[in-house]
Protein backbone atom coordinates (compact mmCIF):
# COMPACT_ATOMS: atom_id res chain seq x y z
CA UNK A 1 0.00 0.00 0.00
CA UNK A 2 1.96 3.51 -0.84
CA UNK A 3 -1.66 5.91 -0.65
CA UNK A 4 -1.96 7.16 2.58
CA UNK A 5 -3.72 5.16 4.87
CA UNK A 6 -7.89 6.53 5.84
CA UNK A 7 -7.13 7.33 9.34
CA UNK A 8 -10.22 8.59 10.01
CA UNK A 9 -11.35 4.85 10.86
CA UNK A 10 -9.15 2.20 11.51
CA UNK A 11 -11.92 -0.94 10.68
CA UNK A 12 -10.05 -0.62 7.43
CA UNK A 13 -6.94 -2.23 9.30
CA UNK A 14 -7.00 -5.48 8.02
CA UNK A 15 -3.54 -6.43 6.24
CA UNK A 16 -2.58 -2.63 5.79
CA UNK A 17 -0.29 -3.08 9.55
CA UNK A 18 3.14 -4.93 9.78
CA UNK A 19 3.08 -4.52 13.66
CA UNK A 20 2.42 -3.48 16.94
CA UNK A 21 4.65 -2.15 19.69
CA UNK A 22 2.80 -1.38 23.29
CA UNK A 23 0.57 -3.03 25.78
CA UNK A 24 -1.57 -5.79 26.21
CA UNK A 25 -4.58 -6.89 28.08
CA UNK A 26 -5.70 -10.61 27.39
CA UNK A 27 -4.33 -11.11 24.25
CA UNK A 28 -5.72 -7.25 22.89
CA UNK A 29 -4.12 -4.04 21.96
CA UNK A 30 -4.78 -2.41 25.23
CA UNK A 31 -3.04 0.52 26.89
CA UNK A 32 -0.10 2.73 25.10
CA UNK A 33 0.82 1.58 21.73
CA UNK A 34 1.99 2.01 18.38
CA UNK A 35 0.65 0.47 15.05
CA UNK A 36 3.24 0.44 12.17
CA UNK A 37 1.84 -0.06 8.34
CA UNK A 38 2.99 -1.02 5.11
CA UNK A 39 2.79 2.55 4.20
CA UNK A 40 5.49 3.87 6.07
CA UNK A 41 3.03 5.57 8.14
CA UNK A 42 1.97 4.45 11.63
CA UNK A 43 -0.29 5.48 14.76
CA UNK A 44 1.10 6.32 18.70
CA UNK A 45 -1.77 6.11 21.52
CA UNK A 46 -4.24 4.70 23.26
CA UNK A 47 -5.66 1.29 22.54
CA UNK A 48 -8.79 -0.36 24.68
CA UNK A 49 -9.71 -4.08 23.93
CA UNK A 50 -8.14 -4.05 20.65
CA UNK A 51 -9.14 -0.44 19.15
CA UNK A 52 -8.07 2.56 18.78
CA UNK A 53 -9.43 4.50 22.12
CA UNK A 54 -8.64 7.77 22.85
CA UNK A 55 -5.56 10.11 22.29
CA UNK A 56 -3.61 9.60 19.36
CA UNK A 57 -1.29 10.85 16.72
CA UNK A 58 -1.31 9.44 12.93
CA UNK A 59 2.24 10.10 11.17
CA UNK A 60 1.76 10.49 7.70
CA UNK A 61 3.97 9.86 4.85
CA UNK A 62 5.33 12.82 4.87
CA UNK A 63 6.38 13.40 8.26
CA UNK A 64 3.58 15.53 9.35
CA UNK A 65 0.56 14.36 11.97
CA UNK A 66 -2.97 14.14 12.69
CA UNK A 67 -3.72 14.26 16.77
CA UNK A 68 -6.88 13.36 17.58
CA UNK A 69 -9.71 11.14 19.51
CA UNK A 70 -10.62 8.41 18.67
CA UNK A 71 -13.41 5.95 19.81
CA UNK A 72 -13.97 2.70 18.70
CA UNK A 73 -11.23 3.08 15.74
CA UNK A 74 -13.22 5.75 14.62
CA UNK A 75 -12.00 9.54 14.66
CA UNK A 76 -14.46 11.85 16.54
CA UNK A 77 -12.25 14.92 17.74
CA UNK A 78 -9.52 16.85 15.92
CA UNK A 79 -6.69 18.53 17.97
CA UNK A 80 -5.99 22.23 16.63
């Protein structure tokens, strides 16, 4: 995958990630984390029972960043 990743919900996960650095609760993505993906680009925050919940920053291609909220895998707040 070279686009950029739709980081406004991560249900779209599927095979796009090559890993996952951080904490785990029963076998889940819970805790502090990062998600790394085949697009160079990865996520750094807050995981509960396998999603993406709460704080977080996407890193883009590029270098630059999207911090926002996120509930459920789904983005619901923008940081200015």
């Amino acid at each position: 995958m070279h686009e950029e990743f739709p980081y406004h919900n991560w249900n779209f996960l599927e095979n796009y990630w090559v890993k996952y650095e951080g904490e785990f609760s029963q076998d889940n993505k819970h805790g502090k984390g990062r998600i790394y993906l085949t697009s160079d680009e990865y996520v750094e925050g807050e995981f509960r029972d396998d999603m993406l919940n709460g704080w977080a920053k996407f890193y883009k291609q590029n270098g630059d960043y999207i911090e926002g909220r996120w509930e459920n895998n789904v983005l619901v707040e923008l940081r200015n």
